[in-house]
N, C-alpha and C. Protein backbone atom coordinates (compact mmCIF):
# COMPACT_ATOMS: atom_id res chain seq x y z
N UNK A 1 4.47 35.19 -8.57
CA UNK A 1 3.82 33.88 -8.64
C UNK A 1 4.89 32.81 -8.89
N UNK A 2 5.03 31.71 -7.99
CA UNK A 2 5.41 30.78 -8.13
C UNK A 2 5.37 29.73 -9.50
N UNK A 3 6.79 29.03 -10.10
CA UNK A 3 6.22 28.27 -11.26
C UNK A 3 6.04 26.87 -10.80
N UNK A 4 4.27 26.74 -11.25
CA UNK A 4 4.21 25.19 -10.59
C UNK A 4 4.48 23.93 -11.67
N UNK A 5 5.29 24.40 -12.45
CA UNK A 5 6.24 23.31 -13.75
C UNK A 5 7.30 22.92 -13.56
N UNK A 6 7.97 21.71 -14.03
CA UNK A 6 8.96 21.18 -14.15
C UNK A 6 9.91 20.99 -15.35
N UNK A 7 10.44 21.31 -16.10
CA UNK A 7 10.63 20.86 -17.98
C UNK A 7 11.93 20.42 -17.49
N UNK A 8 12.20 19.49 -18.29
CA UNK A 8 13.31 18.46 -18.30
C UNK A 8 13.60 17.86 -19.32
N UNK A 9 14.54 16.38 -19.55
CA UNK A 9 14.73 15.74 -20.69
C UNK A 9 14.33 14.51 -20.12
N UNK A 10 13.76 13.20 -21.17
CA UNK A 10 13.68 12.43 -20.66
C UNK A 10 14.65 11.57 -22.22
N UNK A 11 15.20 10.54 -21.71
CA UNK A 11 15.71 9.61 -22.71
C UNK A 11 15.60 8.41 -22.81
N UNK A 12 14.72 7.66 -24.09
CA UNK A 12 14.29 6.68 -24.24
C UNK A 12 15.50 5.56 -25.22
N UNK A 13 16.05 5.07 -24.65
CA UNK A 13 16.93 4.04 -25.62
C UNK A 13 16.51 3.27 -26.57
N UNK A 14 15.35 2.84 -26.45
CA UNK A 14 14.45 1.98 -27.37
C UNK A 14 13.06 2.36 -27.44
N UNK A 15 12.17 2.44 -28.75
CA UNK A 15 10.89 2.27 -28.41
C UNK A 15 9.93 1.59 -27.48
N UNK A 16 9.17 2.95 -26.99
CA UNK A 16 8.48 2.86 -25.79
C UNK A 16 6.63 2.73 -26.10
N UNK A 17 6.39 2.53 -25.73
CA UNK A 17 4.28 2.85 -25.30
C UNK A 17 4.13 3.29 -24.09
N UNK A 18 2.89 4.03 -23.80
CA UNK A 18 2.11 4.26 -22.82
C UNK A 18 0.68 3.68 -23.21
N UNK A 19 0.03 3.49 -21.70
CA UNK A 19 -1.15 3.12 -21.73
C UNK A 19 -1.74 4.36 -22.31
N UNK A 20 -3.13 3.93 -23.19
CA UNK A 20 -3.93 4.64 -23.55
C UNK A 20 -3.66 5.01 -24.46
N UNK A 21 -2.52 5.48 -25.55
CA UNK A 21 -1.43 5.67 -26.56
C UNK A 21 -1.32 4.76 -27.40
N UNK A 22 -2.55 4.39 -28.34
CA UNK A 22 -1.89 3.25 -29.73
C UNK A 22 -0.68 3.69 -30.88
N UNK A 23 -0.28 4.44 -29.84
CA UNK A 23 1.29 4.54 -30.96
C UNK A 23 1.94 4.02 -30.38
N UNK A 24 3.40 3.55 -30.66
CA UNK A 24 4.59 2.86 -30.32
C UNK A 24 5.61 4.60 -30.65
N UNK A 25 6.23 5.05 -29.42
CA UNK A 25 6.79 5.97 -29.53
C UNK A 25 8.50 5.67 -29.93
N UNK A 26 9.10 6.50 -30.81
CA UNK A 26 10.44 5.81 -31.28
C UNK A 26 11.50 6.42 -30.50
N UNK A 27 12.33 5.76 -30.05
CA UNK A 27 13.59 5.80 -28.66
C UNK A 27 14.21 7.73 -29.15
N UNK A 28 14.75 7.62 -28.45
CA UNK A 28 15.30 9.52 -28.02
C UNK A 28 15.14 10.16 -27.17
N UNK A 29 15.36 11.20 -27.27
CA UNK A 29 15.04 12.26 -25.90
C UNK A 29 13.84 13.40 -26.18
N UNK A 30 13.03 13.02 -25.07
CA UNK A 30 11.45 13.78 -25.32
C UNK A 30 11.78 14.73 -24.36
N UNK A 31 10.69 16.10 -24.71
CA UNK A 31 11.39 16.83 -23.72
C UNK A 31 9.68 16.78 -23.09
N UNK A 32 9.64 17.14 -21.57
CA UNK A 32 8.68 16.75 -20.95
C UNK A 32 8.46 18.15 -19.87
N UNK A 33 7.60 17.73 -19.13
CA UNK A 33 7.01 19.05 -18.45
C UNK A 33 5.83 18.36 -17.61
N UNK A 34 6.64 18.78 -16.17
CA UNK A 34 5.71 17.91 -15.22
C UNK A 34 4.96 19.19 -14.05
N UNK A 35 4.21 19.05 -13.55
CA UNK A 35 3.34 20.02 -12.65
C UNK A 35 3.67 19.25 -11.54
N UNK A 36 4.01 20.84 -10.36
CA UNK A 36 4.75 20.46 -9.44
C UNK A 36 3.57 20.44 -8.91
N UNK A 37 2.53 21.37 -8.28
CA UNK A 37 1.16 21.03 -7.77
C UNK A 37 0.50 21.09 -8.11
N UNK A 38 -1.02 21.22 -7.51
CA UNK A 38 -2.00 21.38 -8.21
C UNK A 38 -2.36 22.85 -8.51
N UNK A 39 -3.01 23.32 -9.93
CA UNK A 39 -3.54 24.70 -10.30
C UNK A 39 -4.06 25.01 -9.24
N UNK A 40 -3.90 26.47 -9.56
CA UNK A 40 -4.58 26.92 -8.11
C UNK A 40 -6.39 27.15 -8.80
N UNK A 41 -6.61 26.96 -9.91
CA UNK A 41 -8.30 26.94 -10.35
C UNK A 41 -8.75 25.39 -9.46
N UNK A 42 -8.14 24.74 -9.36
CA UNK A 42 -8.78 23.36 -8.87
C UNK A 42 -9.06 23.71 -7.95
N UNK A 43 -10.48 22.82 -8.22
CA UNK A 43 -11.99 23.00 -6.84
C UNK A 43 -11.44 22.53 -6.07
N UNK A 44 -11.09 20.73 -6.00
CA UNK A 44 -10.88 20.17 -4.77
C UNK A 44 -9.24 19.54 -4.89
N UNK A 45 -8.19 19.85 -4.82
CA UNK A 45 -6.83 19.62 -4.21
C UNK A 45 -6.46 18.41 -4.35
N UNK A 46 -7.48 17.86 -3.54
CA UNK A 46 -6.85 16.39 -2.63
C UNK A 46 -6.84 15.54 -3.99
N UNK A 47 -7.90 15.47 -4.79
CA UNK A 47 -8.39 14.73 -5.81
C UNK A 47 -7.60 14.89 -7.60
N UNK A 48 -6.40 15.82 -7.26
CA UNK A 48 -5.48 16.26 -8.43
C UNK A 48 -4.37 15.21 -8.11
N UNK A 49 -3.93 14.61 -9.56
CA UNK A 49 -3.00 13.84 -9.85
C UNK A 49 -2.17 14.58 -10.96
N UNK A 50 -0.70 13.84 -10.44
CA UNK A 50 0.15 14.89 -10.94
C UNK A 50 0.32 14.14 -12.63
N UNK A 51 0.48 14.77 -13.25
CA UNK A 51 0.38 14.52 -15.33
C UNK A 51 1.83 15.07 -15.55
N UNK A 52 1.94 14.84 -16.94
CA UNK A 52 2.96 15.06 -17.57
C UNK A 52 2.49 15.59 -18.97
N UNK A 53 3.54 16.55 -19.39
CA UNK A 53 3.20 16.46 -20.78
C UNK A 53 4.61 16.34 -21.74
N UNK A 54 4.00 15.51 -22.47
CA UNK A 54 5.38 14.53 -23.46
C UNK A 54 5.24 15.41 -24.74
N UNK A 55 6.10 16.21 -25.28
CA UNK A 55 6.09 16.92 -26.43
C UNK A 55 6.36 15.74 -27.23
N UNK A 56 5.95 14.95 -28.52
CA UNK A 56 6.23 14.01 -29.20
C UNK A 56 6.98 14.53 -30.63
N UNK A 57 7.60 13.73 -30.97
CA UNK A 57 8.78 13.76 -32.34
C UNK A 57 7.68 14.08 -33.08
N UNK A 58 7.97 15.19 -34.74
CA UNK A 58 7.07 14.87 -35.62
C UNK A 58 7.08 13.56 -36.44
N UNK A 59 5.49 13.47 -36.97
CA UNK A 59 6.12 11.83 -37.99
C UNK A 59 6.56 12.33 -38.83
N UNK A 60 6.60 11.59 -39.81
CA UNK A 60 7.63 11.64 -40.86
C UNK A 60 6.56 12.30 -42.33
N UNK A 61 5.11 11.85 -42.09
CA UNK A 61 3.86 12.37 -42.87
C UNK A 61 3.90 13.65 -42.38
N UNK A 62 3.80 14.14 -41.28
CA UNK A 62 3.57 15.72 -41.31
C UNK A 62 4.28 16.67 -40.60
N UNK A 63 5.78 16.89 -40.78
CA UNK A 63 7.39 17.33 -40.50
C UNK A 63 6.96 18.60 -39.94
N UNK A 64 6.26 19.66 -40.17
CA UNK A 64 5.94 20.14 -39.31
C UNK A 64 4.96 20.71 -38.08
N UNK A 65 4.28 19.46 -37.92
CA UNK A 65 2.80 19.34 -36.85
C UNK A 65 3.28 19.03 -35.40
N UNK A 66 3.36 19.98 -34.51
CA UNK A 66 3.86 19.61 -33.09
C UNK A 66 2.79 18.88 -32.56
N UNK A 67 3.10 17.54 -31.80
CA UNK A 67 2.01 17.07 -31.02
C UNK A 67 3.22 17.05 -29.41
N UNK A 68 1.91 16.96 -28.64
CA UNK A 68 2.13 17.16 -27.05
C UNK A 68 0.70 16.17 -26.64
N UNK A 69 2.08 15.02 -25.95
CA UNK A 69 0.65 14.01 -25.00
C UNK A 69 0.86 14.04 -23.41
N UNK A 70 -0.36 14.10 -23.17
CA UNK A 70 -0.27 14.10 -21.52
C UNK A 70 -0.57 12.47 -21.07
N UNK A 71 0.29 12.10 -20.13
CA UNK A 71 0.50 11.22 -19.65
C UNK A 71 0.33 11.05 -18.12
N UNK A 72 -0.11 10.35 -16.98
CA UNK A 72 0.20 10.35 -15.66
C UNK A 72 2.04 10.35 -16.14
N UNK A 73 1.72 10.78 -14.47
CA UNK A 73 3.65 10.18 -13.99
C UNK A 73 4.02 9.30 -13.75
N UNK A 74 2.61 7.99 -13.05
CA UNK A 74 2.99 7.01 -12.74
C UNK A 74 3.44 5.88 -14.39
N UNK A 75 2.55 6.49 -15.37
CA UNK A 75 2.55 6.11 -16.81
C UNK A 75 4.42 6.04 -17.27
N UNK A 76 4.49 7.33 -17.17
CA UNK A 76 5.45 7.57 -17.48
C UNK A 76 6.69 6.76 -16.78
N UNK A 77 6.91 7.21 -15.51
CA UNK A 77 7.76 6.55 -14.81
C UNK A 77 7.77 4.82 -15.08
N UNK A 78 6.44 4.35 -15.21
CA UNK A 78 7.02 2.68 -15.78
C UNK A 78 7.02 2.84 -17.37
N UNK A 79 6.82 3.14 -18.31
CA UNK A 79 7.67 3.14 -19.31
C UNK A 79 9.31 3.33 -19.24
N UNK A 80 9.79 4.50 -18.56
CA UNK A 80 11.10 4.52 -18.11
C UNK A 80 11.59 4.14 -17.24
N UNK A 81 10.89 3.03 -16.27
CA UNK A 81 11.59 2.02 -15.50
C UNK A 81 11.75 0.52 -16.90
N UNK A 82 10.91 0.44 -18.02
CA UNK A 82 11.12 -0.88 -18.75
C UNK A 82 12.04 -0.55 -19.48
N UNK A 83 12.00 0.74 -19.96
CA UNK A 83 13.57 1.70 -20.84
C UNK A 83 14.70 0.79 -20.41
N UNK A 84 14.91 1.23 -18.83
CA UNK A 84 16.25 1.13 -18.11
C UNK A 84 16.52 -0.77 -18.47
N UNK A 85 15.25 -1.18 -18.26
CA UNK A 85 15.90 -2.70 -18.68
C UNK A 85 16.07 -3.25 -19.77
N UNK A 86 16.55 -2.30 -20.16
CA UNK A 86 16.58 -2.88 -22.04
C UNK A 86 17.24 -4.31 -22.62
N UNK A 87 16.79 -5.17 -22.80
CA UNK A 87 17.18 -6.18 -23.55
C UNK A 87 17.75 -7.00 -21.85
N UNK A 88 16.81 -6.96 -20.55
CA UNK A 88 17.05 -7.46 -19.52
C UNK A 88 16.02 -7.84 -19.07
N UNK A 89 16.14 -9.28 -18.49
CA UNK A 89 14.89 -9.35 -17.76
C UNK A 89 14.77 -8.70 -15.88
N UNK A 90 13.69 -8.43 -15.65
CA UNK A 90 13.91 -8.48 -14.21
C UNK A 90 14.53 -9.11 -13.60
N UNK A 91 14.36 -10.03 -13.61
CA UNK A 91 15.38 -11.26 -12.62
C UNK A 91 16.67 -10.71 -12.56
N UNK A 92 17.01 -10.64 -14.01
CA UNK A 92 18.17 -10.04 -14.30
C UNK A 92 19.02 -8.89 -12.85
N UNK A 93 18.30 -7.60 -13.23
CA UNK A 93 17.83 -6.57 -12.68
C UNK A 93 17.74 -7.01 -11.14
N UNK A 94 17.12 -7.44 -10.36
CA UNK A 94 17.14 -8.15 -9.26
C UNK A 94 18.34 -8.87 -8.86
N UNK A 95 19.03 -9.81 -9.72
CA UNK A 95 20.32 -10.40 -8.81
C UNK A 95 21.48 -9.39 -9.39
N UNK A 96 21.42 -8.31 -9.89
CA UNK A 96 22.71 -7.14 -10.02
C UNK A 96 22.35 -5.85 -8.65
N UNK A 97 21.00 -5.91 -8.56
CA UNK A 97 21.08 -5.12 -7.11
C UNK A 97 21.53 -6.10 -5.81
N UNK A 98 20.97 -7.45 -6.12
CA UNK A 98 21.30 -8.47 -5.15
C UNK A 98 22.89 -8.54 -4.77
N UNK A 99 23.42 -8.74 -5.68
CA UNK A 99 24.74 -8.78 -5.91
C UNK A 99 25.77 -7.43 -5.23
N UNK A 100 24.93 -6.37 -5.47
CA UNK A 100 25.45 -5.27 -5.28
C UNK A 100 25.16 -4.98 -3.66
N UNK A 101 24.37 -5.49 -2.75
CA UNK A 101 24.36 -5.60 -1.33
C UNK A 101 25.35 -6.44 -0.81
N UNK A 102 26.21 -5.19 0.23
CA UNK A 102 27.22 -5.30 0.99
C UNK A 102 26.86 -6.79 1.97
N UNK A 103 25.23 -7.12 2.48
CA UNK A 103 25.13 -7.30 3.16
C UNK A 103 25.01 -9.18 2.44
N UNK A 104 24.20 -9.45 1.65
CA UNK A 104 24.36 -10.20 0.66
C UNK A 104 25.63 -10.86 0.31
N UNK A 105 26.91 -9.85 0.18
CA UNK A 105 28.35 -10.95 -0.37
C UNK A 105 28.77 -10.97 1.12
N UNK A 106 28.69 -10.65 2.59
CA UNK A 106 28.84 -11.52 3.73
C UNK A 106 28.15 -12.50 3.63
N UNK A 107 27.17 -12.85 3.61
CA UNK A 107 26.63 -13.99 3.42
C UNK A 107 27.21 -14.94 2.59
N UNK A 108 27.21 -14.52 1.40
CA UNK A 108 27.97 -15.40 0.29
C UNK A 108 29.37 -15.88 0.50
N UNK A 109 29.76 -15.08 1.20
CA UNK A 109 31.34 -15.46 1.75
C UNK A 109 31.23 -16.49 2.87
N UNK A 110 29.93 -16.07 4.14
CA UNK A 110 30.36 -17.31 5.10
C UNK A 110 29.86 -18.69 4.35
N UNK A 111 28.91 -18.42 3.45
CA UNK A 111 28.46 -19.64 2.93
C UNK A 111 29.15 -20.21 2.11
N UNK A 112 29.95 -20.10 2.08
CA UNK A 112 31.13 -19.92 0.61
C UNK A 112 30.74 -20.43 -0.80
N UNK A 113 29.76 -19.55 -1.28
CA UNK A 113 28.66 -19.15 -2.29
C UNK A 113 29.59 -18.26 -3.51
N UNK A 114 29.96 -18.33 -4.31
CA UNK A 114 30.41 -17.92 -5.22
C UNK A 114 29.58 -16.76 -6.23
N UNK A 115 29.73 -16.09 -6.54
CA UNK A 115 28.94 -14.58 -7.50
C UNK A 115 28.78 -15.58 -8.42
N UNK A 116 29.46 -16.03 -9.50
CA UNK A 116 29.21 -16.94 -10.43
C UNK A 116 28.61 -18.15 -10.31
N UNK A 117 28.39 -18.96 -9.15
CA UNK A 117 27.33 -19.67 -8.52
C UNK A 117 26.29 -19.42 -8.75
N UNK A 118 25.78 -17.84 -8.14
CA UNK A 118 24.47 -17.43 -8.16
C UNK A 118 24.15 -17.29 -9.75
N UNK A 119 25.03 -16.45 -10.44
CA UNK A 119 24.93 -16.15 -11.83
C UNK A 119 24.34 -17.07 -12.42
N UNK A 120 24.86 -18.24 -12.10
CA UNK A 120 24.67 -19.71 -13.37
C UNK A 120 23.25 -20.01 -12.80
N UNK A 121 23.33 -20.32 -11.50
CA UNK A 121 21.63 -20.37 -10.92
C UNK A 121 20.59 -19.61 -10.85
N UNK A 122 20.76 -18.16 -10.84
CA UNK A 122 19.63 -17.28 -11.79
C UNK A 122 19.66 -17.56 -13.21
N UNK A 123 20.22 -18.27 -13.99
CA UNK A 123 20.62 -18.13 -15.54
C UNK A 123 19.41 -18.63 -15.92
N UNK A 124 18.33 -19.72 -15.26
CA UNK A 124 17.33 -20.24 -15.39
C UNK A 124 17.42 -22.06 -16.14
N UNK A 125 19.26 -21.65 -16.07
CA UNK A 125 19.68 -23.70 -16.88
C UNK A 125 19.20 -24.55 -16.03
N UNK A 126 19.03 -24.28 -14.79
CA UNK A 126 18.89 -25.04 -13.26
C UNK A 126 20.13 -26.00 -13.24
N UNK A 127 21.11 -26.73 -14.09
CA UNK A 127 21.58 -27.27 -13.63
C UNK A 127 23.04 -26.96 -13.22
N UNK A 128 23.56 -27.89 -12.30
CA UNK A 128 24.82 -27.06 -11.17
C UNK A 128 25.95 -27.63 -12.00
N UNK A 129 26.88 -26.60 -11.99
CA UNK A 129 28.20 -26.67 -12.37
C UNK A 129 29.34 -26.73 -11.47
N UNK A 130 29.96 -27.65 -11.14
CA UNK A 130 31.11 -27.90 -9.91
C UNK A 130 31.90 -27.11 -9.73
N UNK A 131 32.80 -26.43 -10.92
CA UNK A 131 33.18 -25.48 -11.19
C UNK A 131 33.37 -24.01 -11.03
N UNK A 132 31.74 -23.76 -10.28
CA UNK A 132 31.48 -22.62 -10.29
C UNK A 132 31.49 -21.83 -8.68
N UNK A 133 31.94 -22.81 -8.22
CA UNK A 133 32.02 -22.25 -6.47
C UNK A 133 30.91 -22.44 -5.39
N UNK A 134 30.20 -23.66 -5.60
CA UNK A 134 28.92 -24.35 -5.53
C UNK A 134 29.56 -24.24 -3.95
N UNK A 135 28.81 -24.83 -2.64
CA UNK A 135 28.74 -24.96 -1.23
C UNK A 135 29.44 -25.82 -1.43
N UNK A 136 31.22 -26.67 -1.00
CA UNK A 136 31.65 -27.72 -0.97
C UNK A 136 30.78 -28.81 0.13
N UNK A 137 30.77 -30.00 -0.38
CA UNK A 137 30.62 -30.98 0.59
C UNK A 137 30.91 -30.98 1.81
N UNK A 138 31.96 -29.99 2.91
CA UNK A 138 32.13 -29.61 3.87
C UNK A 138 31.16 -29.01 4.47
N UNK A 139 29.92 -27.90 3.02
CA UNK A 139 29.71 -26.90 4.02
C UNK A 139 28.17 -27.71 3.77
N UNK A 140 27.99 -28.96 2.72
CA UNK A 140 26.80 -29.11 2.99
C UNK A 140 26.33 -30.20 4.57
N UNK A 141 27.64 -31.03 4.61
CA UNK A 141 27.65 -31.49 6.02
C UNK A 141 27.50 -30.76 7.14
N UNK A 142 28.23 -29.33 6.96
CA UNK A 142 28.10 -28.58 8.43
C UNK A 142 26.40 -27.70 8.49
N UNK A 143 25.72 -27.77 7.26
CA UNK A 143 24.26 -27.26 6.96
C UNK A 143 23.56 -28.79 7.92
N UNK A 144 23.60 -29.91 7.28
CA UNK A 144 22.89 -30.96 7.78
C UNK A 144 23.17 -30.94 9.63
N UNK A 145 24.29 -31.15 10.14
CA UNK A 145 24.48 -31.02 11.60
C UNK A 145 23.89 -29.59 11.99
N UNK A 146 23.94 -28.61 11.53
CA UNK A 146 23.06 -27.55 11.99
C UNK A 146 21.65 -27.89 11.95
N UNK A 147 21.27 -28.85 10.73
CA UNK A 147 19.87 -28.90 10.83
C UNK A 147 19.02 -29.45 11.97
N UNK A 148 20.03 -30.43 12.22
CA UNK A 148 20.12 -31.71 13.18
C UNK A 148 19.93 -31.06 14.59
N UNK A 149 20.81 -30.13 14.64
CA UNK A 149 20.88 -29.21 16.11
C UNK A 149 19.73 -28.63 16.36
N UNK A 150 19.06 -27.71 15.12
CA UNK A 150 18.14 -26.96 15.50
C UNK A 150 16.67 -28.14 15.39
N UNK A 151 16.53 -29.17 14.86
CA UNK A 151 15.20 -30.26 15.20
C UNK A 151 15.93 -30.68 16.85
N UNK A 152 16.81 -31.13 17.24
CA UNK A 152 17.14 -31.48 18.75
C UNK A 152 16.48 -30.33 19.38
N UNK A 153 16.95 -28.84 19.21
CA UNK A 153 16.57 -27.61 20.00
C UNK A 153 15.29 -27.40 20.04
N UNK A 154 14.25 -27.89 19.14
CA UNK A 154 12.89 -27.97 19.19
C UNK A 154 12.34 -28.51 19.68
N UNK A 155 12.74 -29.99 19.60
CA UNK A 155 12.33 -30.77 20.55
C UNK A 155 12.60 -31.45 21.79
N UNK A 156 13.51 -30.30 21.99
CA UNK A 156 13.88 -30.40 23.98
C UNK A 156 12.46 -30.74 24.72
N UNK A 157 13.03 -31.72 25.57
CA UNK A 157 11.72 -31.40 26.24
C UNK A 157 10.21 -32.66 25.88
N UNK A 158 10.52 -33.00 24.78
CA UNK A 158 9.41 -33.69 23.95
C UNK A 158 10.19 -35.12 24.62
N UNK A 159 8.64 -35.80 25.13
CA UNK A 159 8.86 -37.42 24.98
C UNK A 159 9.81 -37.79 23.78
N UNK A 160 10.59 -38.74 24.06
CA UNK A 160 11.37 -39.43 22.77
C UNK A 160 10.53 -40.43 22.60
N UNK A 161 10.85 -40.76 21.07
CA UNK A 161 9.81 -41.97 20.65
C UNK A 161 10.19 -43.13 21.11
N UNK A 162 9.44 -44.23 21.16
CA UNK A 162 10.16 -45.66 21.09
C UNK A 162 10.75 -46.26 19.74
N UNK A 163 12.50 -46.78 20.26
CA UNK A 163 12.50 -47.44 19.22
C UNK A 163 12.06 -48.78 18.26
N UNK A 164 11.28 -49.30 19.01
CA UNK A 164 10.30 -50.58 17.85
C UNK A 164 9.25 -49.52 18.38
N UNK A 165 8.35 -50.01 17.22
CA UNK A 165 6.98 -49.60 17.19
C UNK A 165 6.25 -50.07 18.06
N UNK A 166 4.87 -49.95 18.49
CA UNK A 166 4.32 -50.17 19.91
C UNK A 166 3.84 -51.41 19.07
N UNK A 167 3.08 -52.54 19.58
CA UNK A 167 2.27 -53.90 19.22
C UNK A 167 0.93 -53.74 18.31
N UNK A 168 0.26 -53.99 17.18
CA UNK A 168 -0.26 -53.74 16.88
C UNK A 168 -1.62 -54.47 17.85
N UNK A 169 -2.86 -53.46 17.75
CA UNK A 169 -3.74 -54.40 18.39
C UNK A 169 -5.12 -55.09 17.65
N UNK A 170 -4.85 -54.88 16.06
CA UNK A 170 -5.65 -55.89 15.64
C UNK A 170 -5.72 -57.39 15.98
N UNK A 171 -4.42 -57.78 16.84
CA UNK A 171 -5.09 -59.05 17.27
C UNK A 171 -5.62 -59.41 18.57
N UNK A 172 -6.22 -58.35 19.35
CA UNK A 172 -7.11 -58.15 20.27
C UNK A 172 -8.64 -58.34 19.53
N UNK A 173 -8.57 -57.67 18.99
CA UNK A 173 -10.22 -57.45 18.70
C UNK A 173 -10.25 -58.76 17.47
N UNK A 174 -9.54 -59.57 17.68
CA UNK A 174 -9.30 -60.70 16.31
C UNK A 174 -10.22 -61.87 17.67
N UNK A 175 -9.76 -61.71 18.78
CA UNK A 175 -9.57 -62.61 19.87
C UNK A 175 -10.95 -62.60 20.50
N UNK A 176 -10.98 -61.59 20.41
CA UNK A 176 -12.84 -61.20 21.34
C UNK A 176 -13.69 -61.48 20.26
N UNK A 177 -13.79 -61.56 18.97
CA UNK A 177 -15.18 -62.16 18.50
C UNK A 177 -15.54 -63.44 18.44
């Protein structure tokens, strides 16, 4: 017979929760135990979700009482996706993968966008520092003539306007009453 278990370590850097769990669990390494499929007693298959079970630390009131909580995986897995950001916000988290695309610092290079640019402008100060490798005035001129190009490229083709405005004709209907 096949083992349909998993046991592993999991490591918590800081106190964690799970839903459903009014305890606040204290940071370490839990040892855990995940089910690879479903029992083979289960009626219907399709309708089994995969659990976990979290062997928990004893408290400190009763040193030797083993407790074991079952948890989803999906439970689990976002507690130890908020672990990993410890003392980070997402955003955070987001411009260090950002940062870390090959495809991202081409860009930043033709734009000539600075890492520390972005840094200071995710920082949430909003305001710009000259200093920091901001788009020179070169490249915001060559942005505006691009802009310029691509409204011309749109409107190929389109009547041009007149330059004075056409006559107003409120003083027609001023004339006829």
């Amino acid at each position: 017979m096949e083992d349909l278990t998993c046991k592993t370590i999991a490591v918590f850097s800081r106190p964690f929760t799970v839903p459903g769990f009014d305890e606040t669990l204290p940071a370490g390494e839990y040892e855990i135990e995940t089910e690879m499929a479903s029992p083979p007693d289960q009626r219907d298959p399709a309708t089994w979700k995969a659990s976990v079970l979290v062997k928990l630390h004893p408290r400190i009131s009763h040193p030797g009482l083993a407790r074991i909580l079952t948890v989803s995986l999906a439970d689990l897995d976002q507690a130890r996706a908020r672990d990993k950001l410890t003392r980070r916000e997402l955003a955070d988290f987001f411009l260090e993968e950002m940062l870390a695309d090959p495809m991202v610092q081409l860009l930043m290079k033709a734009d000539g966008v600075s890492e520390a640019h972005l840094r200071h402008r995710y920082s949430g100060s909003g305001t710009s520092d000259p200093n920091l490798g901001a788009p020179s005035s070169k490249m915001t001129a060559r942005r505006a003539r691009d802009e310029e190009s691509i409204r011309a490229a749109e409107n190929e083709g389109m009547p041009a306007r007149p330059d004075t405005p056409p006559p107003l004709r409120t003083g027609l209907a001023a004339e006829q009453t």
